[in-house]
C-alpha atoms as a PDB file:
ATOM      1  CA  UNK A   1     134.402 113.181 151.926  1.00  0.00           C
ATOM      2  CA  UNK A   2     132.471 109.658 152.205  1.00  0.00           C
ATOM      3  CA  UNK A   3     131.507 110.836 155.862  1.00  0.00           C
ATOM      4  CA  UNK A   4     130.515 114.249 155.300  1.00  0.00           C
ATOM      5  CA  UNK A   5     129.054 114.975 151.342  1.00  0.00           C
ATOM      6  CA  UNK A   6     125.194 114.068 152.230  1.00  0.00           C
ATOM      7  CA  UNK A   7     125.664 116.992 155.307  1.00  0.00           C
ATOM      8  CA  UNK A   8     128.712 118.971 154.945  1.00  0.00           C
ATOM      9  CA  UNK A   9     127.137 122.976 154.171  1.00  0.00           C
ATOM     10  CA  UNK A  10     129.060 123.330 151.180  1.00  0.00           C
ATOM     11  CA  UNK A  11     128.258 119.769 149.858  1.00  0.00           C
ATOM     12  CA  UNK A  12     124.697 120.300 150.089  1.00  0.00           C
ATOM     13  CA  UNK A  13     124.874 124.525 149.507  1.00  0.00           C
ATOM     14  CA  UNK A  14     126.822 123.601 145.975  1.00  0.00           C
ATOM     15  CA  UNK A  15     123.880 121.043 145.285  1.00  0.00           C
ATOM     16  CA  UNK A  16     121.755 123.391 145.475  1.00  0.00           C
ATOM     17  CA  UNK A  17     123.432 125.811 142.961  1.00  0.00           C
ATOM     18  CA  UNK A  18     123.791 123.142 140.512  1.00  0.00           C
ATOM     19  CA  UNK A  19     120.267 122.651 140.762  1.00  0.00           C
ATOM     20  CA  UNK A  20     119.095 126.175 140.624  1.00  0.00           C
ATOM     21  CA  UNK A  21     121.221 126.377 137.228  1.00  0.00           C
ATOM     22  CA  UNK A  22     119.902 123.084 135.705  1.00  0.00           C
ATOM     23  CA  UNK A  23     116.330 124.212 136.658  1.00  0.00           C
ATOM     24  CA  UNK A  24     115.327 125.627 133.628  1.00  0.00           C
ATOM     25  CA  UNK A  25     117.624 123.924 130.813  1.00  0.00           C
ATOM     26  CA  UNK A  26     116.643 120.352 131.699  1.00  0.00           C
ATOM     27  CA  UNK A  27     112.517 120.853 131.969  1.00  0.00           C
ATOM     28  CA  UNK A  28     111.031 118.625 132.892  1.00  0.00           C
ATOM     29  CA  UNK A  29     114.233 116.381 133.719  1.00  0.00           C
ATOM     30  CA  UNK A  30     113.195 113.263 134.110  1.00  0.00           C
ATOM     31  CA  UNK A  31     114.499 109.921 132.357  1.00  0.00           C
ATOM     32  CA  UNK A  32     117.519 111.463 130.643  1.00  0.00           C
ATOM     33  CA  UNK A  33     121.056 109.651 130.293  1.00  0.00           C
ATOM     34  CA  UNK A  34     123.580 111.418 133.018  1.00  0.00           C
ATOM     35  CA  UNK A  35     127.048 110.634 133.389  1.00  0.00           C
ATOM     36  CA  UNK A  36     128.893 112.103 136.432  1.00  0.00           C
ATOM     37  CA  UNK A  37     132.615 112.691 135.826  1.00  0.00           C
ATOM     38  CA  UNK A  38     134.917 112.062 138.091  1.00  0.00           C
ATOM     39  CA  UNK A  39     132.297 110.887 140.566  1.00  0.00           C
ATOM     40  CA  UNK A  40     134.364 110.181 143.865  1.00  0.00           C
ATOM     41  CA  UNK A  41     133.017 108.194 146.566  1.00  0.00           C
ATOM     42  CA  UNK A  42     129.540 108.194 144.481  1.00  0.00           C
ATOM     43  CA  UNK A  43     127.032 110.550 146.347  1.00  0.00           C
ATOM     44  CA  UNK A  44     126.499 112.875 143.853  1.00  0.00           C
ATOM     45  CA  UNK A  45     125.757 110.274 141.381  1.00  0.00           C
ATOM     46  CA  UNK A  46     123.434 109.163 143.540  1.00  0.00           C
ATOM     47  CA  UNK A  47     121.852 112.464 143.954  1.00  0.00           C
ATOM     48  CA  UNK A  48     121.522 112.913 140.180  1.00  0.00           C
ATOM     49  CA  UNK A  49     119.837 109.899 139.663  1.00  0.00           C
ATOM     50  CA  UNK A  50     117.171 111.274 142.344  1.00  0.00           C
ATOM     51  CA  UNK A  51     117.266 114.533 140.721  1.00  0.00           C
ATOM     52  CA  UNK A  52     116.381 113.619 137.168  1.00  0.00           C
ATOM     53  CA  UNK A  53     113.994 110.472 138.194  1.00  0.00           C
ATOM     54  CA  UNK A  54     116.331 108.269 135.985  1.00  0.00           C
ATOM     55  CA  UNK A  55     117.726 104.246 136.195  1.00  0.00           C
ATOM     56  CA  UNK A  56     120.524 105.832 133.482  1.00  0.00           C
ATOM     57  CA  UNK A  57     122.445 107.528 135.738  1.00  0.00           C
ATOM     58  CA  UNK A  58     126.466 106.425 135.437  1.00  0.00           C
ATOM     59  CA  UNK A  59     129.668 107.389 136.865  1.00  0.00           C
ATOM     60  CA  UNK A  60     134.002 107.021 136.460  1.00  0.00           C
ATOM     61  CA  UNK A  61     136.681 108.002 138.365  1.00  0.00           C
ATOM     62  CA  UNK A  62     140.260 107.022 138.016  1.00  0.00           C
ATOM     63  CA  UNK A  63     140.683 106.260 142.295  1.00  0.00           C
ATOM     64  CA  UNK A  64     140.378 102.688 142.871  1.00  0.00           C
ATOM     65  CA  UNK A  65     139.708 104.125 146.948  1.00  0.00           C
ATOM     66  CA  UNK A  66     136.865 105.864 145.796  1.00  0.00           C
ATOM     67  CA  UNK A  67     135.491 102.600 143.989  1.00  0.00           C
ATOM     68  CA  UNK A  68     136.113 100.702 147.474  1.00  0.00           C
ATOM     69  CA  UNK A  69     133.291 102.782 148.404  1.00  0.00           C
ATOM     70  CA  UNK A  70     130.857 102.500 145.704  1.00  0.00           C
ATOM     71  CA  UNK A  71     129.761  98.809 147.223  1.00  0.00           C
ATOM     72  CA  UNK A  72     128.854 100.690 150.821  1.00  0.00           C
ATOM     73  CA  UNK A  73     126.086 102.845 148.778  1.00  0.00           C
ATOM     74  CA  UNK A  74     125.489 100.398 146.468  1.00  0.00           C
ATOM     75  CA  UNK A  75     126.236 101.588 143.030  1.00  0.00           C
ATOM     76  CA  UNK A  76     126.869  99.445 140.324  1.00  0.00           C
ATOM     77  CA  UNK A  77     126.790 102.009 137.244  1.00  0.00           C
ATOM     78  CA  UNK A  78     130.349 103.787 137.914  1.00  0.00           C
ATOM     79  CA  UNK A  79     133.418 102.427 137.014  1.00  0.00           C
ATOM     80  CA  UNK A  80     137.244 103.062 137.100  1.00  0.00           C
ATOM     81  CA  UNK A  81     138.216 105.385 134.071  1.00  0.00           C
ATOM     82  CA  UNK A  82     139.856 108.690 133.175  1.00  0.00           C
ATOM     83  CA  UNK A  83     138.156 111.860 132.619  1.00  0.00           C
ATOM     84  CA  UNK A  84     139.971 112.488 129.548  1.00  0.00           C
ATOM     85  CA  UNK A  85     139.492 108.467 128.205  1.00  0.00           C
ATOM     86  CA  UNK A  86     135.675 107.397 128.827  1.00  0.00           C
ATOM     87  CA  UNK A  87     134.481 104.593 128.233  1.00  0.00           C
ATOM     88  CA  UNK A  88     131.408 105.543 126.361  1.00  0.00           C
ATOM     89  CA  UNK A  89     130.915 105.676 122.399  1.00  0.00           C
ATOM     90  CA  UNK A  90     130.005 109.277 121.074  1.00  0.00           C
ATOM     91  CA  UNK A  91     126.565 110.969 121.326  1.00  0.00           C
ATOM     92  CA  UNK A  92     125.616 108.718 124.380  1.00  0.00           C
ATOM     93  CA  UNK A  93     124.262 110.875 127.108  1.00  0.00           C
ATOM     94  CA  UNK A  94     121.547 114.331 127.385  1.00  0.00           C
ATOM     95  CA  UNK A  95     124.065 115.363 130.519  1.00  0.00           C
ATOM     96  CA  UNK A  96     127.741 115.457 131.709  1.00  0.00           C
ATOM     97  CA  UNK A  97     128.476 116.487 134.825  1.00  0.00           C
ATOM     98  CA  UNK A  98     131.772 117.466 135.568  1.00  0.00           C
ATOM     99  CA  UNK A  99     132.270 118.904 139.833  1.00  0.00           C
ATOM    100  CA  UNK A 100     135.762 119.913 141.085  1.00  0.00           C
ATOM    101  CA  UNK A 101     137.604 117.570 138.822  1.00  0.00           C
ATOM    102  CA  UNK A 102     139.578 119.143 135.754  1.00  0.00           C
ATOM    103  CA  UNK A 103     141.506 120.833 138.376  1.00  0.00           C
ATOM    104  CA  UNK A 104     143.705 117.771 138.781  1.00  0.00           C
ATOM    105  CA  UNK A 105     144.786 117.097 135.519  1.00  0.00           C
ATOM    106  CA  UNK A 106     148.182 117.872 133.833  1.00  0.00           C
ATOM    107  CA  UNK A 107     147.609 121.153 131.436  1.00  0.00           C
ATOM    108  CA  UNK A 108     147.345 118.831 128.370  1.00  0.00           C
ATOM    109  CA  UNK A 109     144.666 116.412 129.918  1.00  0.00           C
ATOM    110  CA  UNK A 110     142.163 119.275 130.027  1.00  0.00           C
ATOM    111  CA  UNK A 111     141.806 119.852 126.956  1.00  0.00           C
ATOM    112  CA  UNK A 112     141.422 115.873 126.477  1.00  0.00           C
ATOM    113  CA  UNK A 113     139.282 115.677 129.246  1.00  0.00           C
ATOM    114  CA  UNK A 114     136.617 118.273 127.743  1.00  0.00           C
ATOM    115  CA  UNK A 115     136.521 117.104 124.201  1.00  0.00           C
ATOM    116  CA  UNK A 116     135.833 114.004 125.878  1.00  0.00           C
ATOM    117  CA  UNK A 117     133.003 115.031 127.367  1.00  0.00           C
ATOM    118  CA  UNK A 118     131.416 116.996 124.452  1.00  0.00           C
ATOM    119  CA  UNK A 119     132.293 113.415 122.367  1.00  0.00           C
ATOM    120  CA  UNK A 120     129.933 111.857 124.539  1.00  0.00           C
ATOM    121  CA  UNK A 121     127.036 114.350 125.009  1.00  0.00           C
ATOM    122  CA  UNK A 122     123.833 113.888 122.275  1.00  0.00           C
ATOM    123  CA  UNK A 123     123.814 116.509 120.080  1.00  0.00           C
ATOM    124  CA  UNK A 124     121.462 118.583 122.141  1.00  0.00           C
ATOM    125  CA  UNK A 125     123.204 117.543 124.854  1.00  0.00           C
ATOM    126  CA  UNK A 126     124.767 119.547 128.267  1.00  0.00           C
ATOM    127  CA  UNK A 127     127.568 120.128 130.466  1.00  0.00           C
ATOM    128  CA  UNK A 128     127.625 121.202 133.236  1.00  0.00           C
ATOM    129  CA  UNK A 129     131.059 121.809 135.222  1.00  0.00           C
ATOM    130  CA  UNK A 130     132.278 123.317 138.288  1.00  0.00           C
ATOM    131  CA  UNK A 131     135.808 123.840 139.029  1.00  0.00           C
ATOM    132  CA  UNK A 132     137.760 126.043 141.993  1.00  0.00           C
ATOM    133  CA  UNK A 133     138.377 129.613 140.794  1.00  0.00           C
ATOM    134  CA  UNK A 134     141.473 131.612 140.940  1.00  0.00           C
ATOM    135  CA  UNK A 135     145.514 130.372 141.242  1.00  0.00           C
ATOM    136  CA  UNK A 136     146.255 133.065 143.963  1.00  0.00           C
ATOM    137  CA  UNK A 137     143.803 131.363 146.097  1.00  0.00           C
ATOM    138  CA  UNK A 138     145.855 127.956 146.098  1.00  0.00           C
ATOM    139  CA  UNK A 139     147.135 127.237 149.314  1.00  0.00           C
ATOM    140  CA  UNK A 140     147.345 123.964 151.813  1.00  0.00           C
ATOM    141  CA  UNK A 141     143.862 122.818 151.099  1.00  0.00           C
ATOM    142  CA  UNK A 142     145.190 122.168 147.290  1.00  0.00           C
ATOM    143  CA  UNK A 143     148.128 120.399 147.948  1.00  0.00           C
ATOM    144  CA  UNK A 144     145.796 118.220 150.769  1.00  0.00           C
ATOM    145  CA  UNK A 145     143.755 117.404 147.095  1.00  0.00           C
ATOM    146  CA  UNK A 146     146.246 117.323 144.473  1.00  0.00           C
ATOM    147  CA  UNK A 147     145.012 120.728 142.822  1.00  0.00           C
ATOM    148  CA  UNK A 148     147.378 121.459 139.477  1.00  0.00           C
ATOM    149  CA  UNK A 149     145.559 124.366 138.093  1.00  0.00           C
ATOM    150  CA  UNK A 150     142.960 126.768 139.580  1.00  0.00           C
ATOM    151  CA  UNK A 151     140.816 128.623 136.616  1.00  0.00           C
ATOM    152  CA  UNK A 152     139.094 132.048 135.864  1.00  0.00           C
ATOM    153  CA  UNK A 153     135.968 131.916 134.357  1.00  0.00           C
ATOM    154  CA  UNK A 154     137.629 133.802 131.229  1.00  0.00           C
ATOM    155  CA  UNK A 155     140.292 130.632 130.960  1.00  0.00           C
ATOM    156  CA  UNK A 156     137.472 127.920 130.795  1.00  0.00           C
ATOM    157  CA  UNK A 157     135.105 129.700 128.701  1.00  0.00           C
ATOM    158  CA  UNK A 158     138.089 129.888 126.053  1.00  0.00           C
ATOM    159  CA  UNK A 159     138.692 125.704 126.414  1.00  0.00           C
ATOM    160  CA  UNK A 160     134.765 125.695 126.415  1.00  0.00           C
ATOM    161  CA  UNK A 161     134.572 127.624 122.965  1.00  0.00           C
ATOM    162  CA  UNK A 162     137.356 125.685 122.047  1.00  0.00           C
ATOM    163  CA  UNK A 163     136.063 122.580 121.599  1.00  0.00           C
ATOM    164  CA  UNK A 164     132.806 123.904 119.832  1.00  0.00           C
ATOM    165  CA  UNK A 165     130.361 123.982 122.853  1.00  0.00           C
ATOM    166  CA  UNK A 166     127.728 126.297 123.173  1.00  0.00           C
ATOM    167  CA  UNK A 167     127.656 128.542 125.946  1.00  0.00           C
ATOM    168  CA  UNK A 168     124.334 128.593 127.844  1.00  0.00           C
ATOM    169  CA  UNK A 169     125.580 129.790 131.640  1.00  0.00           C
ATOM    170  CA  UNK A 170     129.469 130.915 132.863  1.00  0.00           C
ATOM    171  CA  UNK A 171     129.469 132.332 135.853  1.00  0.00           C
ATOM    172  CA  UNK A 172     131.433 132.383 139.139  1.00  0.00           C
ATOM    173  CA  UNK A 173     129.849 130.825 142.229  1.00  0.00           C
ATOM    174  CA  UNK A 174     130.054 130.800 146.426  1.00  0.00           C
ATOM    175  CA  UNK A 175     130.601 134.499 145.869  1.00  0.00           C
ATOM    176  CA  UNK A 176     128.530 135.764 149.207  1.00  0.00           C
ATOM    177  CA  UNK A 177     130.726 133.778 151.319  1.00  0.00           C
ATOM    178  CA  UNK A 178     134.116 134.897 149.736  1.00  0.00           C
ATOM    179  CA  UNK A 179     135.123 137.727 151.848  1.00  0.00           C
ATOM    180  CA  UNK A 180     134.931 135.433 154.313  1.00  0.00           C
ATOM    181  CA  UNK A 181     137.028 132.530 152.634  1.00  0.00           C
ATOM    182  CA  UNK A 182     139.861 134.873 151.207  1.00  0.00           C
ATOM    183  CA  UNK A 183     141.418 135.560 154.711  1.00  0.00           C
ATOM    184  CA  UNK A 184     141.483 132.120 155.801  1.00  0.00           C
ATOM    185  CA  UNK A 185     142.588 130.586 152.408  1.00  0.00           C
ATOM    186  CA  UNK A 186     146.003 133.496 152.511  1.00  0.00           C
ATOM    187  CA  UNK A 187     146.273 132.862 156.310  1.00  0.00           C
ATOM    188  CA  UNK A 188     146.240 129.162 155.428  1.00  0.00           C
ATOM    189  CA  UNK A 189     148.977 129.153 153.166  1.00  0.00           C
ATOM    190  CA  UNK A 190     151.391 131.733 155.615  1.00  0.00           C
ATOM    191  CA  UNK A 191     151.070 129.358 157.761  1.00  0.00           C
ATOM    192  CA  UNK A 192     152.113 126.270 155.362  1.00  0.00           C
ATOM    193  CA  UNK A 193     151.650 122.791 155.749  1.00  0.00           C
ATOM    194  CA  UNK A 194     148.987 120.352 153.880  1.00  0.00           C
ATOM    195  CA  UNK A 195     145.554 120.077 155.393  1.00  0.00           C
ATOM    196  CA  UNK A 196     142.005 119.860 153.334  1.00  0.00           C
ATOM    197  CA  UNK A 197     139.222 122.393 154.191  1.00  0.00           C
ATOM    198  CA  UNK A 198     136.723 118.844 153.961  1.00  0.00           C
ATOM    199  CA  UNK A 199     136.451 118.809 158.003  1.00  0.00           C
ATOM    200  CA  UNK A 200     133.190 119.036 160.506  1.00  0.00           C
ATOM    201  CA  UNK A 201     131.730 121.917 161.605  1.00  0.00           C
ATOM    202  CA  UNK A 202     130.162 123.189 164.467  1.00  0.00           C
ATOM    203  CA  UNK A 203     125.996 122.823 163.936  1.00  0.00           C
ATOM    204  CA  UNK A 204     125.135 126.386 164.154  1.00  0.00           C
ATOM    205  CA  UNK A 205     128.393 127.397 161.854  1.00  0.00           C
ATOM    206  CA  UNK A 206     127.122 124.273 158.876  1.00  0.00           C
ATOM    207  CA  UNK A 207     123.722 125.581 159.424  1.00  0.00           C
ATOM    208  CA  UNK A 208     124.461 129.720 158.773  1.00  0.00           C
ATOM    209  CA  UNK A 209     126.784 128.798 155.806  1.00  0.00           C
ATOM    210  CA  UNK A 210     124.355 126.641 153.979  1.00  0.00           C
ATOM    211  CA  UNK A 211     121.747 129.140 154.079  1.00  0.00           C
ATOM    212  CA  UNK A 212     124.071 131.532 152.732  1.00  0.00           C
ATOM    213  CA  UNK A 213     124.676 128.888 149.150  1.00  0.00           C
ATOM    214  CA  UNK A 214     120.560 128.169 149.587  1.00  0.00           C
ATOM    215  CA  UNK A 215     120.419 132.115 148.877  1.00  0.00           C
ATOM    216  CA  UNK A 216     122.812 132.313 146.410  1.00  0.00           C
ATOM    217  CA  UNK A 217     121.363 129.349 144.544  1.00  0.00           C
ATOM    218  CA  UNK A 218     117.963 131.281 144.667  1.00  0.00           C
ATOM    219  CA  UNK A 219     120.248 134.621 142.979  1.00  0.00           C
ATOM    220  CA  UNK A 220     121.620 132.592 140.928  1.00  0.00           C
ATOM    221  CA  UNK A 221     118.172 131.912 138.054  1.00  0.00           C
ATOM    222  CA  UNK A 222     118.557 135.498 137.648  1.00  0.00           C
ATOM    223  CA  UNK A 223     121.942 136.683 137.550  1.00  0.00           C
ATOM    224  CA  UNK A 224     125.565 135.537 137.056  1.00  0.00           C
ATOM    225  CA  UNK A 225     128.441 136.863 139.964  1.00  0.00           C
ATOM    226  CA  UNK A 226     131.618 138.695 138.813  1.00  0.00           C
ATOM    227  CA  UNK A 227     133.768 136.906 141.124  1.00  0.00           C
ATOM    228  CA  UNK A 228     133.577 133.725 143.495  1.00  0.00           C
ATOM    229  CA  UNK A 229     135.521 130.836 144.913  1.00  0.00           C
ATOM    230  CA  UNK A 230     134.329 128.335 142.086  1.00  0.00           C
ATOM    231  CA  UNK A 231     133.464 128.741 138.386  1.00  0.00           C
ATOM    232  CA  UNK A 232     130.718 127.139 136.838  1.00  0.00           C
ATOM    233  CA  UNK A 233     129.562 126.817 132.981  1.00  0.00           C
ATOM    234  CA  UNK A 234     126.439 125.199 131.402  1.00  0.00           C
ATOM    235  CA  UNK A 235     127.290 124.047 127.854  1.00  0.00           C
ATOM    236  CA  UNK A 236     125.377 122.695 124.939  1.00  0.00           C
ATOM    237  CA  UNK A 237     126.133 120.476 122.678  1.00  0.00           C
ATOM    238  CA  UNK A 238     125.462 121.948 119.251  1.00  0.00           C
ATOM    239  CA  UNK A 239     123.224 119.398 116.976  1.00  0.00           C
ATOM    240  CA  UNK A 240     124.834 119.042 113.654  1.00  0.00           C
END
């Protein structure tokens, strides 16, 4: 992940959809609070804090390996925490962003981990989180990344509702290239053994495949897909 998230096609393709969705609820985004939730190795955070012109960009994760690698891109504002314990006080940040994370948690800690979140959103406040769509789909990849639970979009909208967000955007996502993906992720798990889908790619193969998310990003400010390999909602945090 380290070596490929600033060039990897679906790396950059799936910035480009969270971008696409934030465009017009965070205008104009610049100098707001952002805390990136389960952050990894620490690019993203990085790219948020680009994204949204702000110094007041933080960032936790719970894998002491990732935080090895936080000094090689030199970020200071993350630190080692759970997703469903932050160390933040309530009404602290005007986003929460949440990518491929949830996923990994025990069926109780979800619900923890998004009341968390709302806890520490300003009233006014949004979420944003992306997580991989669909339990039949689970195959070697998921055991490669510790995957628990795979959602639908109708399964996080109810723990979104649950918790009293307010839905702005639900939809699935990487939806042109599923035809594609379904074959290899059933062929994948026929074939058994544990092996992540994070590898290099030919040039020309990165290249066709992030065009394909840069035009589904553009589809995306206008409509929501049916179906995909990853859900994605856009909450709000109601003000009292």
């Amino acid at each position: 992940m380290f070596e490929l998230e600033d060039r990897l096609w679906w790396y950059e393709g799936m910035r480009a959809v969270t971008q696409s969705l934030l465009r017009k609820s965070l205008a104009p985004p610049t100098g707001l609070t952002v805390l990136d939730v389960g952050c990894g190795t620490g690019y993203s955070l990085l790219w948020l804090e680009e994204r949204f012109k702000t110094r007041a960009a933080y960032g936790v994760d719970s894998s002491k390996e990732a935080a090895r690698l936080w000094k090689e891109r030199d970020i200071s504002c993350a630190a080692i925490a759970s997703v469903d314990c932050l160390p933040f006080g309530d009404d602290h940040f005007d986003l929460v962003t949440c990518f491929d994370v949830v996923y990994q948690l025990p069926e109780e800690g979800v619900s923890r981990a998004i009341s968390e979140m709302y806890r520490v959103l300003k009233p006014g406040g949004f979420l944003f989180i992306r997580e991989p769509a669909y339990q039949w789909l689970r195959g070697p990849h998921d055991e490669a990344v510790g995957t628990r639970r795979r959602f639908t979009l109708s399964e996080m909208i109810r723990l979104i509702d649950s918790v009293g967000f307010h839905r702005k955007r639900s939809t699935y996502a990487n939806t042109l290239l599923f035809g594609a993906a379904v074959p290899h992720r059933l062929l994948s798990r026929m074939l058994g053994g544990v092996a992540s889908d994070v590898k290099p790619v030919p040039g020309w193969m990165n290249r066709a495949f992030l065009e394909v998310l840069r035009i589904e990003s553009r589809l995306l400010e206008h409509v929501s897909f049916p179906f995909g390999l990853s859900i994605i909602m856009l909450a709000e945090k109601k003000s009292p």
